[in-house]
PDB file of N, CA and C in Angstrom:
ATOM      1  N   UNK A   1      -8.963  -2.677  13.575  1.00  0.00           N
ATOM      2  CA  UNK A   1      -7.945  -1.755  13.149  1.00  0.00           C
ATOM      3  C   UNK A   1      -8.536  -0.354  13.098  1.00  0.00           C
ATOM      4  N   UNK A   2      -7.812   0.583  13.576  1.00  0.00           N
ATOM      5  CA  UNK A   2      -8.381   1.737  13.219  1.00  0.00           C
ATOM      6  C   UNK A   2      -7.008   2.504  12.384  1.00  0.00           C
ATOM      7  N   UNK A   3      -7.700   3.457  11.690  1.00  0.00           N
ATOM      8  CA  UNK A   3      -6.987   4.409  10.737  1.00  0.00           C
ATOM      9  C   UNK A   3      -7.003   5.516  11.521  1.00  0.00           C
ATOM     10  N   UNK A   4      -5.639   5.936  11.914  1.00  0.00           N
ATOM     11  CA  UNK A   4      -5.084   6.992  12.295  1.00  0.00           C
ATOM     12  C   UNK A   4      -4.464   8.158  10.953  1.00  0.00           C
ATOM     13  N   UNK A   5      -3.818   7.843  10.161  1.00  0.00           N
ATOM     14  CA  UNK A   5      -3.859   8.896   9.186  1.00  0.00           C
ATOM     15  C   UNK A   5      -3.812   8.156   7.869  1.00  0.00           C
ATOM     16  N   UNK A   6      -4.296   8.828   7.271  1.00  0.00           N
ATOM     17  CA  UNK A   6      -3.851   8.646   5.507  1.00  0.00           C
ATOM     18  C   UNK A   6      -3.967   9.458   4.927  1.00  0.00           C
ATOM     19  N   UNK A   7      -2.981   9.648   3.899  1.00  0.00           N
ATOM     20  CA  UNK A   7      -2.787  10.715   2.371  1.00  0.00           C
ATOM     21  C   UNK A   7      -1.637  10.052   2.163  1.00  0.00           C
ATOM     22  N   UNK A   8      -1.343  11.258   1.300  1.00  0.00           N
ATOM     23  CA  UNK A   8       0.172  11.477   0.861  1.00  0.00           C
ATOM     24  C   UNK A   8       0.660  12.133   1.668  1.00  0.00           C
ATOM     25  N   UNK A   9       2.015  11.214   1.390  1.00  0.00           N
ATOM     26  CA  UNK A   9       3.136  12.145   2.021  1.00  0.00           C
ATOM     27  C   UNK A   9       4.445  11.871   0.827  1.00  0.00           C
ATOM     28  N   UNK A  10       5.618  12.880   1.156  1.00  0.00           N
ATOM     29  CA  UNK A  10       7.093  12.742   0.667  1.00  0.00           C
ATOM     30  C   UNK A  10       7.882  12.128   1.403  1.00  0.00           C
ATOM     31  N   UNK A  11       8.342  10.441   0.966  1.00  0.00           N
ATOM     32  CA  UNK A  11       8.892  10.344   2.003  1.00  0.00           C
ATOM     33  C   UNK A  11      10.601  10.762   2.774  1.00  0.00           C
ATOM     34  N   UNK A  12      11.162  10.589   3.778  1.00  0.00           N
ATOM     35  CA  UNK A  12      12.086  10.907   4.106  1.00  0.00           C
ATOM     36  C   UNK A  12      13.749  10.166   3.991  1.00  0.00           C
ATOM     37  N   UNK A  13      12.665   8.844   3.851  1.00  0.00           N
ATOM     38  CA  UNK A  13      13.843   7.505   3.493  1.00  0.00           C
ATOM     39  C   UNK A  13      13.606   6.492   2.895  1.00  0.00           C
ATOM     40  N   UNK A  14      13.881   5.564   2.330  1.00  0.00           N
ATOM     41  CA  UNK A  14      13.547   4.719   1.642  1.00  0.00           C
ATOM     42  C   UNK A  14      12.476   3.580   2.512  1.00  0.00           C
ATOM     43  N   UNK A  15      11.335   3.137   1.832  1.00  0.00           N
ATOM     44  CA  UNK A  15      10.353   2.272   1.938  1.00  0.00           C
ATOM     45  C   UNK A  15      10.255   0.863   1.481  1.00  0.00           C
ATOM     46  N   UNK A  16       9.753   0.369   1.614  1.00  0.00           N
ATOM     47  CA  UNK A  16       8.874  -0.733   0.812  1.00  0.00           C
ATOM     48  C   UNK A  16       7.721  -0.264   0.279  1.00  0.00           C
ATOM     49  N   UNK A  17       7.280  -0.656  -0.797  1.00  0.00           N
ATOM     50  CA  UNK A  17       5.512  -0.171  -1.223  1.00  0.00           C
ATOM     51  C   UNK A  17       4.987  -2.044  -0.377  1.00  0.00           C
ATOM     52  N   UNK A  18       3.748  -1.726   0.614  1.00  0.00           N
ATOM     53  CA  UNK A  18       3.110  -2.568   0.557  1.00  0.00           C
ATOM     54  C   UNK A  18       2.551  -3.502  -0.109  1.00  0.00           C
ATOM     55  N   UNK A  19       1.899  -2.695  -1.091  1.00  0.00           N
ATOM     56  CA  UNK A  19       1.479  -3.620  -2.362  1.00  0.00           C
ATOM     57  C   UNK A  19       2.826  -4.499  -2.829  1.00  0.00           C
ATOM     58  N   UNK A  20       3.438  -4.195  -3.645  1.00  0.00           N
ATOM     59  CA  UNK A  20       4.127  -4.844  -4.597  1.00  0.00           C
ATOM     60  C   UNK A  20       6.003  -5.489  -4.241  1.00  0.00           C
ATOM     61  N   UNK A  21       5.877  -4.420  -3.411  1.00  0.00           N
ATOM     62  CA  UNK A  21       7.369  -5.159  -2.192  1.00  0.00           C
ATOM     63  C   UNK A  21       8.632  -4.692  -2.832  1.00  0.00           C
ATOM     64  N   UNK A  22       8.473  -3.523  -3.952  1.00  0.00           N
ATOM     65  CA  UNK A  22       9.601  -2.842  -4.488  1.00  0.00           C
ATOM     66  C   UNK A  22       9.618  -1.658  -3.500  1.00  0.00           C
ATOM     67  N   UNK A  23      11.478  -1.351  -3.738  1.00  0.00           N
ATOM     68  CA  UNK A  23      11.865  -0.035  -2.726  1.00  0.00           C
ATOM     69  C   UNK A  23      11.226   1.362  -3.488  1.00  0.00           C
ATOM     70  N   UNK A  24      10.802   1.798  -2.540  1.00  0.00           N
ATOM     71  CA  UNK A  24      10.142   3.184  -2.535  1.00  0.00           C
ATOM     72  C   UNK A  24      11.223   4.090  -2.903  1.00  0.00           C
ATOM     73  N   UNK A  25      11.813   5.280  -3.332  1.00  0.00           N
ATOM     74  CA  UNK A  25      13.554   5.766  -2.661  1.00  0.00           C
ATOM     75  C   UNK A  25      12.843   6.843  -1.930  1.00  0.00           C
ATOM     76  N   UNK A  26      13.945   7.648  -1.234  1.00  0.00           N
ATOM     77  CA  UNK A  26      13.535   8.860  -0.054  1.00  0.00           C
ATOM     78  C   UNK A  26      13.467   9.822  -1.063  1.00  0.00           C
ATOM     79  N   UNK A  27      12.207  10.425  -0.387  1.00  0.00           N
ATOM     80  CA  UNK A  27      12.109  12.076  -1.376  1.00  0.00           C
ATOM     81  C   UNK A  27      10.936  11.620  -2.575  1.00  0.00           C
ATOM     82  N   UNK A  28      10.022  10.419  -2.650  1.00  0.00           N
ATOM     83  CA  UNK A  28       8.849  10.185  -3.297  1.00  0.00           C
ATOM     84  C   UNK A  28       7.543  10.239  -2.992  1.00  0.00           C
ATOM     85  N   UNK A  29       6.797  10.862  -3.612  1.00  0.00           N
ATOM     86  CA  UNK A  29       5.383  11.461  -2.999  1.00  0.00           C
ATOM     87  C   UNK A  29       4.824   9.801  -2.949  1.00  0.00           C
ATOM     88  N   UNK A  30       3.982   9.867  -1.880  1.00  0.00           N
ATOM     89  CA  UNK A  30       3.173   8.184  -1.913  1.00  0.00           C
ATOM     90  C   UNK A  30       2.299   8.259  -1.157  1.00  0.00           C
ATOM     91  N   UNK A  31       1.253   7.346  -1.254  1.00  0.00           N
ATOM     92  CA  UNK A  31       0.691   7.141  -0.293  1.00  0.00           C
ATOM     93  C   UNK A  31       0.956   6.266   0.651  1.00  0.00           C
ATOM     94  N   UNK A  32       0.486   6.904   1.996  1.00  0.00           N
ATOM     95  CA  UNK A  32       0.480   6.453   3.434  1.00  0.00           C
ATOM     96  C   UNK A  32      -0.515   6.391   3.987  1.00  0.00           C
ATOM     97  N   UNK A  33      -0.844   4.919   5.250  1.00  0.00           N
ATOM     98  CA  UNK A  33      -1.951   4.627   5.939  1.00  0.00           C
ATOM     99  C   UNK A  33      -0.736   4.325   7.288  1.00  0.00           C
ATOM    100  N   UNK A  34      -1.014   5.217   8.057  1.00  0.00           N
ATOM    101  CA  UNK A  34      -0.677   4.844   9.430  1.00  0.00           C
ATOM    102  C   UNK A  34      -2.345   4.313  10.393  1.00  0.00           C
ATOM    103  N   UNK A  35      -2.043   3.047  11.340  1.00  0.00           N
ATOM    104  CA  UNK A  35      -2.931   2.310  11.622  1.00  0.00           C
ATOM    105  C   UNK A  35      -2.626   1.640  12.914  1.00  0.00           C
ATOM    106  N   UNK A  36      -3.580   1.516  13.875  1.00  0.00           N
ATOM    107  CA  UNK A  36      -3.596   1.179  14.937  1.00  0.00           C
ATOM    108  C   UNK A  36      -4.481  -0.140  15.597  1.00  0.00           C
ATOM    109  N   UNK A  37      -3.248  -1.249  15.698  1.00  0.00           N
ATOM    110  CA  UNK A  37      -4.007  -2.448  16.068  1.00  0.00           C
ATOM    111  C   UNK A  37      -3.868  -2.959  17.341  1.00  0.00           C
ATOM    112  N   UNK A  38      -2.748  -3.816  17.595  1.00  0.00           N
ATOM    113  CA  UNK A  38      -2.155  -4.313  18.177  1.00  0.00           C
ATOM    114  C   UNK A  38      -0.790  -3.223  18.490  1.00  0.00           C
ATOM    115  N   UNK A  39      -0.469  -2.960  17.947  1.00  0.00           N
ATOM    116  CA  UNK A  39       1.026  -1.343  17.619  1.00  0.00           C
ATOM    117  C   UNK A  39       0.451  -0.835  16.719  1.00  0.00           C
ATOM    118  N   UNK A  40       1.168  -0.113  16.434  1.00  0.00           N
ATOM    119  CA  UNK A  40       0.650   1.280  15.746  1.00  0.00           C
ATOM    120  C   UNK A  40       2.030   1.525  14.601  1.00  0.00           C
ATOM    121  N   UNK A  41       1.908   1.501  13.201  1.00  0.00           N
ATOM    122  CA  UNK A  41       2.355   1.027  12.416  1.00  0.00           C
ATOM    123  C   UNK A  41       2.245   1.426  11.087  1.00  0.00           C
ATOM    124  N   UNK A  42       2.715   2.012   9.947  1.00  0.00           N
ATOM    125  CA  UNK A  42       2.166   2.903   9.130  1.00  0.00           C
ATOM    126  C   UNK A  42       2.927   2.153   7.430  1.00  0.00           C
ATOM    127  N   UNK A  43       1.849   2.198   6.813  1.00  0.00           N
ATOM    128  CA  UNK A  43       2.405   1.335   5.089  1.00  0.00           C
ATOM    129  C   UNK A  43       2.447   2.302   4.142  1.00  0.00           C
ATOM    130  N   UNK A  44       3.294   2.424   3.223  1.00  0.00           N
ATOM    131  CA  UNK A  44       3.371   2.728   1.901  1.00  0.00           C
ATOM    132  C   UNK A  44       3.450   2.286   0.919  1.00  0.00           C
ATOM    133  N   UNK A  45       2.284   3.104  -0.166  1.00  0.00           N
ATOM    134  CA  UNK A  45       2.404   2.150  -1.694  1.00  0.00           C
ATOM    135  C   UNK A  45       2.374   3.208  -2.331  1.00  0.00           C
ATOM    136  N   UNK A  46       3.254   2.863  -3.312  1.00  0.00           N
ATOM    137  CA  UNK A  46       3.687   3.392  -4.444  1.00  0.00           C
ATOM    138  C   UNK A  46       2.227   3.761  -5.918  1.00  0.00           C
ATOM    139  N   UNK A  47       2.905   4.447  -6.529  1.00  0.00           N
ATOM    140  CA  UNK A  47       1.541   5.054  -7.309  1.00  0.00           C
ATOM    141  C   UNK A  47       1.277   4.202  -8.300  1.00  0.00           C
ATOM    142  N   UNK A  48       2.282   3.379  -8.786  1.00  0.00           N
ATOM    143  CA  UNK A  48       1.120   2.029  -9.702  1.00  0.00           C
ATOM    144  C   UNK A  48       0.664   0.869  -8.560  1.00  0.00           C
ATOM    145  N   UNK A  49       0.728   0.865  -7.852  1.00  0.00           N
ATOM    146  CA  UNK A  49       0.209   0.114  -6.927  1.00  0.00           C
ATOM    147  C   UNK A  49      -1.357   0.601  -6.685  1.00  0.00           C
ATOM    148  N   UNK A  50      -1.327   2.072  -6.068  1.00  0.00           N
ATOM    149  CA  UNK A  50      -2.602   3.161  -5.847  1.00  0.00           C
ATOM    150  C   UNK A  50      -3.548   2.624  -6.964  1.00  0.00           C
ATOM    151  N   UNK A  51      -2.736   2.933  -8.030  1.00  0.00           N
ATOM    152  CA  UNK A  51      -3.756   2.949  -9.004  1.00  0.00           C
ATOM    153  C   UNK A  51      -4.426   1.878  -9.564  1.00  0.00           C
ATOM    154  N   UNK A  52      -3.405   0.731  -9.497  1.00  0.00           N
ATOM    155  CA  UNK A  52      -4.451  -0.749  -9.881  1.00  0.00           C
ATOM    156  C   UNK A  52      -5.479  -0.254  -8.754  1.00  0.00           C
ATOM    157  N   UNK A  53      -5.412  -0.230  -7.204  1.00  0.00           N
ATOM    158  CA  UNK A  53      -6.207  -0.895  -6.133  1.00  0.00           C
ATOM    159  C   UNK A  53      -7.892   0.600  -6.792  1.00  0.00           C
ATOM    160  N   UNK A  54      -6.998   1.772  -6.994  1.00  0.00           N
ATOM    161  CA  UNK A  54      -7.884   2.736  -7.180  1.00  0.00           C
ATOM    162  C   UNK A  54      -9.010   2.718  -5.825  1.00  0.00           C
ATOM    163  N   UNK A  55      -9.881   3.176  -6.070  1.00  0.00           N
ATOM    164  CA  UNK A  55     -10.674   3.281  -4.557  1.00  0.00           C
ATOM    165  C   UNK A  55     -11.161   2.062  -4.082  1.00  0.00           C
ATOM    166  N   UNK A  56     -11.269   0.841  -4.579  1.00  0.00           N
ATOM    167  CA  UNK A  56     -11.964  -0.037  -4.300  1.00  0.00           C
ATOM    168  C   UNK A  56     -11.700  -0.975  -2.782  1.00  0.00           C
ATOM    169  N   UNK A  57     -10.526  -0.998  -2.819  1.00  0.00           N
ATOM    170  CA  UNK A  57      -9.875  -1.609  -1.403  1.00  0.00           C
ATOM    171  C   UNK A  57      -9.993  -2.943  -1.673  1.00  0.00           C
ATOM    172  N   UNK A  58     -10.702  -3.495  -2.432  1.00  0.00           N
ATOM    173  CA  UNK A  58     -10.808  -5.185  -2.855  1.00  0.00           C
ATOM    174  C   UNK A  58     -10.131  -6.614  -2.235  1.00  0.00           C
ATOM    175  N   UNK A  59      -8.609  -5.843  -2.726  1.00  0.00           N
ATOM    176  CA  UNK A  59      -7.340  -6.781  -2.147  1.00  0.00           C
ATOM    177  C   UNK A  59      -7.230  -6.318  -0.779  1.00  0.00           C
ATOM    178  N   UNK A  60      -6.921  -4.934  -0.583  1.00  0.00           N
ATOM    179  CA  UNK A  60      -6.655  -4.427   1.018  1.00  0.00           C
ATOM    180  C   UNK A  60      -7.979  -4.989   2.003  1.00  0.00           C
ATOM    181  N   UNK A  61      -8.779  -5.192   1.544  1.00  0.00           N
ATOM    182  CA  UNK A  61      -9.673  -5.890   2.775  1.00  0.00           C
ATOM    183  C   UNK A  61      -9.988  -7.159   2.584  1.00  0.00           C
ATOM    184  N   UNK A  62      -9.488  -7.837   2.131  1.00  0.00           N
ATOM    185  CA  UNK A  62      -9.316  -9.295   2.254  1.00  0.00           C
ATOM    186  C   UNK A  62      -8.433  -9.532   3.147  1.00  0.00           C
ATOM    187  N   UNK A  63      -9.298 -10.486   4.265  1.00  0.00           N
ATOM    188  CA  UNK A  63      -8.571 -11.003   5.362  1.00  0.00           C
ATOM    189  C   UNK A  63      -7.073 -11.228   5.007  1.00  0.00           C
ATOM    190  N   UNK A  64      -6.058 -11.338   5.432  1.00  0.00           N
ATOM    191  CA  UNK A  64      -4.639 -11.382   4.917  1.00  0.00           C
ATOM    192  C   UNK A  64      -4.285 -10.820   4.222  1.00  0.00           C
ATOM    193  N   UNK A  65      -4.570 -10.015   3.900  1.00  0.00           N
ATOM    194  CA  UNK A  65      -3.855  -8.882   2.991  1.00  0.00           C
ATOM    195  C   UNK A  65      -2.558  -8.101   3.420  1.00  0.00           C
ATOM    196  N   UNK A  66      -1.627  -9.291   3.258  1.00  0.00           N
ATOM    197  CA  UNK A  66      -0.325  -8.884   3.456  1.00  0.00           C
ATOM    198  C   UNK A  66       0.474  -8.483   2.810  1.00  0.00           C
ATOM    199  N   UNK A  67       1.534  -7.525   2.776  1.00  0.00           N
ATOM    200  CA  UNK A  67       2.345  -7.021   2.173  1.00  0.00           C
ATOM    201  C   UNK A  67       2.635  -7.512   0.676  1.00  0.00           C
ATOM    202  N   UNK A  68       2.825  -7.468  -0.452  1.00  0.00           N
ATOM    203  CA  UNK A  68       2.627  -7.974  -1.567  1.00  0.00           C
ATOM    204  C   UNK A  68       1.189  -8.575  -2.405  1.00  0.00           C
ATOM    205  N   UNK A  69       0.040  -7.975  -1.220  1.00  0.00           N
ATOM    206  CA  UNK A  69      -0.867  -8.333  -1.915  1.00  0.00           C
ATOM    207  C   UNK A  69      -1.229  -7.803  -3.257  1.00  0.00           C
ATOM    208  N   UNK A  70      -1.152  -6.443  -4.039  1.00  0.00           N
ATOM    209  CA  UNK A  70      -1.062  -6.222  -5.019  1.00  0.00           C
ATOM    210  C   UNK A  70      -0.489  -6.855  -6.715  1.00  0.00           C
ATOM    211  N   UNK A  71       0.607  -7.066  -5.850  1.00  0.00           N
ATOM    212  CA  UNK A  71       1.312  -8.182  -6.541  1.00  0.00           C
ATOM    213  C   UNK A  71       1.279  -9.452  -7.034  1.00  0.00           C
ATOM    214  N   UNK A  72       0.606 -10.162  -6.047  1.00  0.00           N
ATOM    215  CA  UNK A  72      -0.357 -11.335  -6.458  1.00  0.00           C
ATOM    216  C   UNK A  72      -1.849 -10.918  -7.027  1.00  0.00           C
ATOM    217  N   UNK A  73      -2.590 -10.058  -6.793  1.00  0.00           N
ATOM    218  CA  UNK A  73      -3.533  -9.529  -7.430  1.00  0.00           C
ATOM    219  C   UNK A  73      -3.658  -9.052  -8.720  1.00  0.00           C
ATOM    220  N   UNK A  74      -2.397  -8.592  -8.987  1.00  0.00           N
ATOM    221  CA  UNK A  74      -2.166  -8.608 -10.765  1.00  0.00           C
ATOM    222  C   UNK A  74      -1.785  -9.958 -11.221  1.00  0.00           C
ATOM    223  N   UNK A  75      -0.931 -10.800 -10.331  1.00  0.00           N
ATOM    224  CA  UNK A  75      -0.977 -12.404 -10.972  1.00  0.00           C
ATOM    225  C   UNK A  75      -2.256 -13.309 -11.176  1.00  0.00           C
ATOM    226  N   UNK A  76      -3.406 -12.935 -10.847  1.00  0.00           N
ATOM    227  CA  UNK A  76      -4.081 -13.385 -10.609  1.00  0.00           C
ATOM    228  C   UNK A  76      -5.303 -13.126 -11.806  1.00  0.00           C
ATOM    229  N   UNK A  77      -5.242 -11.324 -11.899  1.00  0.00           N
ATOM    230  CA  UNK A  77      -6.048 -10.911 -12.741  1.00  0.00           C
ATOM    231  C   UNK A  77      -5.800  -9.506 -13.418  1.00  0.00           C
ATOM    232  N   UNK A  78      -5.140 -10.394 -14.479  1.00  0.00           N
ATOM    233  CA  UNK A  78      -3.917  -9.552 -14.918  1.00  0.00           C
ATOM    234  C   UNK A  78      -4.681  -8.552 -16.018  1.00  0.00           C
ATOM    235  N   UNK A  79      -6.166  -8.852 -16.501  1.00  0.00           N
ATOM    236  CA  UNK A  79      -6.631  -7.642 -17.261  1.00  0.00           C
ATOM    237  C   UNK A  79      -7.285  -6.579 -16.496  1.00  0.00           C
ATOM    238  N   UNK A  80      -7.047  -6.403 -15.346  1.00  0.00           N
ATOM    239  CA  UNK A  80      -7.938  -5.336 -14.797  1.00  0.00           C
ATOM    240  C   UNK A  80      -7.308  -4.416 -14.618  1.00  0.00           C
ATOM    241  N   UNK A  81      -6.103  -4.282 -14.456  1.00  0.00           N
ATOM    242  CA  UNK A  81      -5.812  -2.627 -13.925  1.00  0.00           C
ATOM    243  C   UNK A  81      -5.491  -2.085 -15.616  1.00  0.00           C
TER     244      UNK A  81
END
């Protein structure tokens, strides 16, 4: 995979947050990872999401780290964030 962009952005329309699989609405600052694998393809998560993962990437680089991984990551280990 390579990383083509990330920050923040505002978005323009409503999302999904990657992490946690709640709607984003249009017009919310978030973070974004646009990424290039197979297509080229770009995720957003929402800022309690950001902030459990904080810099660590832990969940995001675990093989399968699919969409709602955050979400199960607080089910899992629910005193850390």
């Amino acid at each position: 995979m390579e990383i083509i962009r990330d920050g923040t952005v505002k978005t323009r329309k409503d999302h999904r947050c990657h992490g946690c699989r709640k709607v984003i609405p249009a017009g919310s600052t978030v973070y974004s990872q646009t990424d290039a694998e197979d297509t080229i393809y770009t995720i957003y998560m929402c800022g309690e999401c950001r902030k459990w993962c904080g810099n660590c990437k832990e969940c995001f680089e675990m093989d399968g780290a699919d969409e709602g991984y955050v979400a199960d990551c607080r089910k899992e280990r629910p005193g850390r964030g």
